[in-house]
C-alpha atoms as a PDB file:
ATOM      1  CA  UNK A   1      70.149  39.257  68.543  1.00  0.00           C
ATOM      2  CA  UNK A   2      70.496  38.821  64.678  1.00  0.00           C
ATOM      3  CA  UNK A   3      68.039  39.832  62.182  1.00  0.00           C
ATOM      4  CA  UNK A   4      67.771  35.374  61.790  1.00  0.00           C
ATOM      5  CA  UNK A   5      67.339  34.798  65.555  1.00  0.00           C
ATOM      6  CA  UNK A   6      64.628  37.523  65.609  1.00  0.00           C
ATOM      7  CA  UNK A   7      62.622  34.958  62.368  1.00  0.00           C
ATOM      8  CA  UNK A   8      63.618  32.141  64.047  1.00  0.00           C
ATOM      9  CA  UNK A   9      62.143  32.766  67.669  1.00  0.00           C
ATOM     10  CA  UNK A  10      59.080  34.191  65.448  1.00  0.00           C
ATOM     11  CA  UNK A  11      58.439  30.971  63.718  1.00  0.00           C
ATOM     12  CA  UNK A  12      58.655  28.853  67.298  1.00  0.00           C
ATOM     13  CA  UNK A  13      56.413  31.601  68.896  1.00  0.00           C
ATOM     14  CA  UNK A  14      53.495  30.777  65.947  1.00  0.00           C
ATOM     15  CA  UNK A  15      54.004  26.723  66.332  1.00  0.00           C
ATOM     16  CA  UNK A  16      53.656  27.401  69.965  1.00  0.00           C
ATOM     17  CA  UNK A  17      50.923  29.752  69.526  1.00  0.00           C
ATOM     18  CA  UNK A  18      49.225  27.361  66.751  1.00  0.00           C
ATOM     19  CA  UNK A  19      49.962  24.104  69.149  1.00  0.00           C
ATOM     20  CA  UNK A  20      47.846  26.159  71.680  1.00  0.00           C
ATOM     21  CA  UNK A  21      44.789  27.017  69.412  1.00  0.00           C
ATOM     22  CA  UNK A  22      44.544  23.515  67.933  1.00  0.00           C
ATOM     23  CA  UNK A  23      44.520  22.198  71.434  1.00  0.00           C
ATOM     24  CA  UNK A  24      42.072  24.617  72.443  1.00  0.00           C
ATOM     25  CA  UNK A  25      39.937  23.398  69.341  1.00  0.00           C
ATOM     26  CA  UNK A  26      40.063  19.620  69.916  1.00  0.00           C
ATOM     27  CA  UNK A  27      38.977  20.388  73.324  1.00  0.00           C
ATOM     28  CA  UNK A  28      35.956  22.258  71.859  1.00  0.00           C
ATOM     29  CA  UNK A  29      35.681  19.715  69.321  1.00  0.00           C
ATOM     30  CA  UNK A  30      35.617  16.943  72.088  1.00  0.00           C
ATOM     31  CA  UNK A  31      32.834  19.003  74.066  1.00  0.00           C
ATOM     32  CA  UNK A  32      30.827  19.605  71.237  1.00  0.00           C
ATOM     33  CA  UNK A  33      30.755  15.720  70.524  1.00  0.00           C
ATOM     34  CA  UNK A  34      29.715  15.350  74.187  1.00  0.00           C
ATOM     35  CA  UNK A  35      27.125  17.817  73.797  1.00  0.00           C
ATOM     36  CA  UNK A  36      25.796  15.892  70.774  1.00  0.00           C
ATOM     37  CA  UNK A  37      25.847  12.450  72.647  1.00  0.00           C
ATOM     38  CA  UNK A  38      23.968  14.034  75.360  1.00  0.00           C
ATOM     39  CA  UNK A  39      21.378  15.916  73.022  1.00  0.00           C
ATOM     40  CA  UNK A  40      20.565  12.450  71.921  1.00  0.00           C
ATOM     41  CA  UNK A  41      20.231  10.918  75.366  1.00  0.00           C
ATOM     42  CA  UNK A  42      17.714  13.674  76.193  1.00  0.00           C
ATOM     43  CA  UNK A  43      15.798  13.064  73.300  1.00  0.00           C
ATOM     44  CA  UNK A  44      16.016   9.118  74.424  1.00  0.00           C
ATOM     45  CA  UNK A  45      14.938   9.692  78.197  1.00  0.00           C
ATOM     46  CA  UNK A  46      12.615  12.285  77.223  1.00  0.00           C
ATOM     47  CA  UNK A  47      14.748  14.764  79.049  1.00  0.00           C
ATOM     48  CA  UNK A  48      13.227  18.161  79.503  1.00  0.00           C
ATOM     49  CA  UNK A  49      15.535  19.860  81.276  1.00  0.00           C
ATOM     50  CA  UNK A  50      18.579  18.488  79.245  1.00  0.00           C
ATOM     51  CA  UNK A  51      16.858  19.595  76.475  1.00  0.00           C
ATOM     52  CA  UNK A  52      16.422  23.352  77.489  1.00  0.00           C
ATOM     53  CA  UNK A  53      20.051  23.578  78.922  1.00  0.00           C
ATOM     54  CA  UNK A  54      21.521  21.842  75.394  1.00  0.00           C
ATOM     55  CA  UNK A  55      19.423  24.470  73.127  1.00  0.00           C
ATOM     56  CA  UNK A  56      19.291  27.799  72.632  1.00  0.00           C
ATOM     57  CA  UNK A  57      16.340  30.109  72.927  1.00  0.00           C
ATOM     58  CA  UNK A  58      16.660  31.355  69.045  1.00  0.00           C
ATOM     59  CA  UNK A  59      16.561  27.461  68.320  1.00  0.00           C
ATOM     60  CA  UNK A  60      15.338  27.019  64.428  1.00  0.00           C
ATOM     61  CA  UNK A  61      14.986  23.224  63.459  1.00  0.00           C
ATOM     62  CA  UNK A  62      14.015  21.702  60.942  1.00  0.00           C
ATOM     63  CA  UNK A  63      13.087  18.664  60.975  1.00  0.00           C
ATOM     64  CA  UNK A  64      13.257  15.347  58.563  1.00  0.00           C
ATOM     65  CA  UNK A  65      10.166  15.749  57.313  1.00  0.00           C
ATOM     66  CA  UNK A  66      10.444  19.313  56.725  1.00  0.00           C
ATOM     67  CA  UNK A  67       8.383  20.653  59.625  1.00  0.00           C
ATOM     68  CA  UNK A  68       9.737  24.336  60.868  1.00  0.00           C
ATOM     69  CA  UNK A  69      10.247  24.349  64.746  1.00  0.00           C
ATOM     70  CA  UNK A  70      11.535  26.457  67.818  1.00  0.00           C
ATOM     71  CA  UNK A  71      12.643  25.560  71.183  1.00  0.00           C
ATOM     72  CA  UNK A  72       9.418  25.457  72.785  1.00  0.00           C
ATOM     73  CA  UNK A  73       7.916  23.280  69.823  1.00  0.00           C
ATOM     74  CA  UNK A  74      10.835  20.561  69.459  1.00  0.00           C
ATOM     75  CA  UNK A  75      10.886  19.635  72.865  1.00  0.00           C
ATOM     76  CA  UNK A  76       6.888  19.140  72.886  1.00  0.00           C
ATOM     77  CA  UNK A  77       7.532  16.729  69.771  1.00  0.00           C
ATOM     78  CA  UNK A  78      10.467  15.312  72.071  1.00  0.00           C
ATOM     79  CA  UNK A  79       8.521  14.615  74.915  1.00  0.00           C
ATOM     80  CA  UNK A  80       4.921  13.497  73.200  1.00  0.00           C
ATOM     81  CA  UNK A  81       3.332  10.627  74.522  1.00  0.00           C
ATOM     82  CA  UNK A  82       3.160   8.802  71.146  1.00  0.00           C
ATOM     83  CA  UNK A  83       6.663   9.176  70.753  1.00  0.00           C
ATOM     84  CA  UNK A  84       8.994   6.538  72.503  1.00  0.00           C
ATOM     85  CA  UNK A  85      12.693   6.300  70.949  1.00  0.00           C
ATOM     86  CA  UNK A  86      14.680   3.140  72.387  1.00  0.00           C
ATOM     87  CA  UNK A  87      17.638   4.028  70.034  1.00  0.00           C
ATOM     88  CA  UNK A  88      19.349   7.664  69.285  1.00  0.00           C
ATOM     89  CA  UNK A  89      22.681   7.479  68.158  1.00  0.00           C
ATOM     90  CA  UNK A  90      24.999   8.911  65.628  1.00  0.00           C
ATOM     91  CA  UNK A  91      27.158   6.870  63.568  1.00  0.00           C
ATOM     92  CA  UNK A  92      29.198  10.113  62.388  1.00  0.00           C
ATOM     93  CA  UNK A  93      30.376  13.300  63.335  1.00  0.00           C
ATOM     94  CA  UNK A  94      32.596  16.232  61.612  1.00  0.00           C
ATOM     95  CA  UNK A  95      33.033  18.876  64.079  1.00  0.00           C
ATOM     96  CA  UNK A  96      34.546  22.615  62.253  1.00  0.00           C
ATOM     97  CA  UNK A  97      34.798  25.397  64.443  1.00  0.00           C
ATOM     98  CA  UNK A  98      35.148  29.250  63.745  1.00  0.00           C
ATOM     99  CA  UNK A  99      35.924  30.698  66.879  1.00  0.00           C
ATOM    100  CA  UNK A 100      32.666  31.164  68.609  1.00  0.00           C
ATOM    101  CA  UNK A 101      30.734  29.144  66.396  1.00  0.00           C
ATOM    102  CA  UNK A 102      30.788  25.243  65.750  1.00  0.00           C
ATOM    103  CA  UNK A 103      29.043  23.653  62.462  1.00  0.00           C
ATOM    104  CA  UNK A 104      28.642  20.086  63.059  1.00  0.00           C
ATOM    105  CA  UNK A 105      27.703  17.385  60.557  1.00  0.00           C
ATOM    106  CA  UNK A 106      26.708  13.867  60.707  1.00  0.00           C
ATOM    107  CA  UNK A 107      24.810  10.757  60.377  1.00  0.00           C
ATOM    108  CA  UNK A 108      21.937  10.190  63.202  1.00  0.00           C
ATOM    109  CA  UNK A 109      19.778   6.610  63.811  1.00  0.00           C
ATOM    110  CA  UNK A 110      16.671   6.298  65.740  1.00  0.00           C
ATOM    111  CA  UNK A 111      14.312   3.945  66.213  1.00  0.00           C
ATOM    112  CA  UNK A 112      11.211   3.059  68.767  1.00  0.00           C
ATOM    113  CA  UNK A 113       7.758   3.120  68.562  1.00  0.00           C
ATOM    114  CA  UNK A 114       5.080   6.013  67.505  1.00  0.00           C
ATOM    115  CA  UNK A 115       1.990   6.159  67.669  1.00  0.00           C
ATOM    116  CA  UNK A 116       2.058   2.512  68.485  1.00  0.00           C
ATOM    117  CA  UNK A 117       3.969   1.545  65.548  1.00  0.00           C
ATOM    118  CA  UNK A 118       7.056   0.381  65.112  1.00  0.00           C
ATOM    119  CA  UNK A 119       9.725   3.388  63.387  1.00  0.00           C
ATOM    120  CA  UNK A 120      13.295   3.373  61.931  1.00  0.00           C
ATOM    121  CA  UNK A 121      15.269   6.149  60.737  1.00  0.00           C
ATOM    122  CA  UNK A 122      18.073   7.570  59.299  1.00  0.00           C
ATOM    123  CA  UNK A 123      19.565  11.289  58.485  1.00  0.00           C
ATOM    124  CA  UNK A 124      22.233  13.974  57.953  1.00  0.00           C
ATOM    125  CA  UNK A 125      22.226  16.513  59.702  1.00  0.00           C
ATOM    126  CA  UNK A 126      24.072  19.937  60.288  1.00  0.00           C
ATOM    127  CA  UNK A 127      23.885  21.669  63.602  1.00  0.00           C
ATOM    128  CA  UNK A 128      25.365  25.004  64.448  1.00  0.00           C
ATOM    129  CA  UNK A 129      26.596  25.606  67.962  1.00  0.00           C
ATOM    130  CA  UNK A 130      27.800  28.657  69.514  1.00  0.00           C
ATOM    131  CA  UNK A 131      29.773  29.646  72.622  1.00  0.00           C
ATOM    132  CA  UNK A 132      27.865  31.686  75.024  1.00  0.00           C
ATOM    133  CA  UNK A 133      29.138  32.434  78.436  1.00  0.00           C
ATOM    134  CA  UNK A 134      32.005  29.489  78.381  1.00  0.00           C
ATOM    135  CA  UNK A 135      28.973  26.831  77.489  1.00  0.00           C
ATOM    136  CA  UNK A 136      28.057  25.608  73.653  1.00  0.00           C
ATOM    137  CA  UNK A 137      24.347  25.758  73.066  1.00  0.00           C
ATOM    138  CA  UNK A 138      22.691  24.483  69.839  1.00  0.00           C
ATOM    139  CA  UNK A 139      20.935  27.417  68.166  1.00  0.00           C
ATOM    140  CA  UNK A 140      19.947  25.915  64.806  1.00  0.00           C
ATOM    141  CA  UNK A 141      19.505  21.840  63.260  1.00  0.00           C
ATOM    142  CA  UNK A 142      18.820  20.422  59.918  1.00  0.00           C
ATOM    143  CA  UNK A 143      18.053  17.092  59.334  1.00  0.00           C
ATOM    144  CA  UNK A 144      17.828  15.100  56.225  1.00  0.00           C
ATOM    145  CA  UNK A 145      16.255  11.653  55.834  1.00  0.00           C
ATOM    146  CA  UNK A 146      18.179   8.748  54.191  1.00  0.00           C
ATOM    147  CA  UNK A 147      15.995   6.470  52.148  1.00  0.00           C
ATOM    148  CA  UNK A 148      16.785   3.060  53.129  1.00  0.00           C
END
């Protein structure tokens, strides 16, 4: 084999190789999304269990408002009695992932009623996911509120 077969059957080997890794990634990406869409169906339905399987136990959030939370403290604001979201949804996503680890960014919505009062709200937020035992848990959030 020449000395330009040998470069040749190297490039096609990385495309192949790269082809591979960015289907691997969209299929993260994809998951990831899911993952998000189903965070904010938990919080909607007042999901416990979703909650705990979606977040990890090092959880550190940190909410709109600036309030410092972990696992155990989110999902008692989640599940409150004066809290009752009809809407969660997020307009945006950017997925990036570095191998193990998946930084999302977006725009989130949610409105409903708390405290017997009518809310509305918008945000960014980053939330960084990692893969732990062929599952993505969400270990830390940020959120950001967008003055209307």
């Amino acid at each position: 084999m020449s000395k330009r077969n040998i470069v040749l059957a190297c490039f096609v080997l990385a495309i192949r190789l790269l082809a591979q890794s960015t289907g691997v990634q969209d299929a993260d990406a994809g998951r990831i999304r899911a993952l998000e869409n189903a965070w904010n169906e938990a919080i909607q339905e007042k999901n416990r269990s979703a909650l705990d399987l979606l977040l990890g136990p090092e959880l550190v959030l940190v909410d709109h408002d600036g309030l410092l939370m972990n696992k155990a403290n989110y999902i008692v604001s989640v599940i409150s009695q004066e809290l009752h979201p009809s809407r969660v949804v997020n307009e945006a996503m950017t997925v990036n992932l570095f191998g193990p680890v998946a930084v999302v960014s977006g725009l989130y919505r949610e409105n409903g009623i708390r405290r017997g009062k009518p809310y509305q709200f918008r945000e960014r937020f980053t939330d960084t996911w990692i893969r732990r035992n062929e599952s993505w848990i969400c270990i830390a959030s940020q959120s950001t509120l967008i003055r209307p």
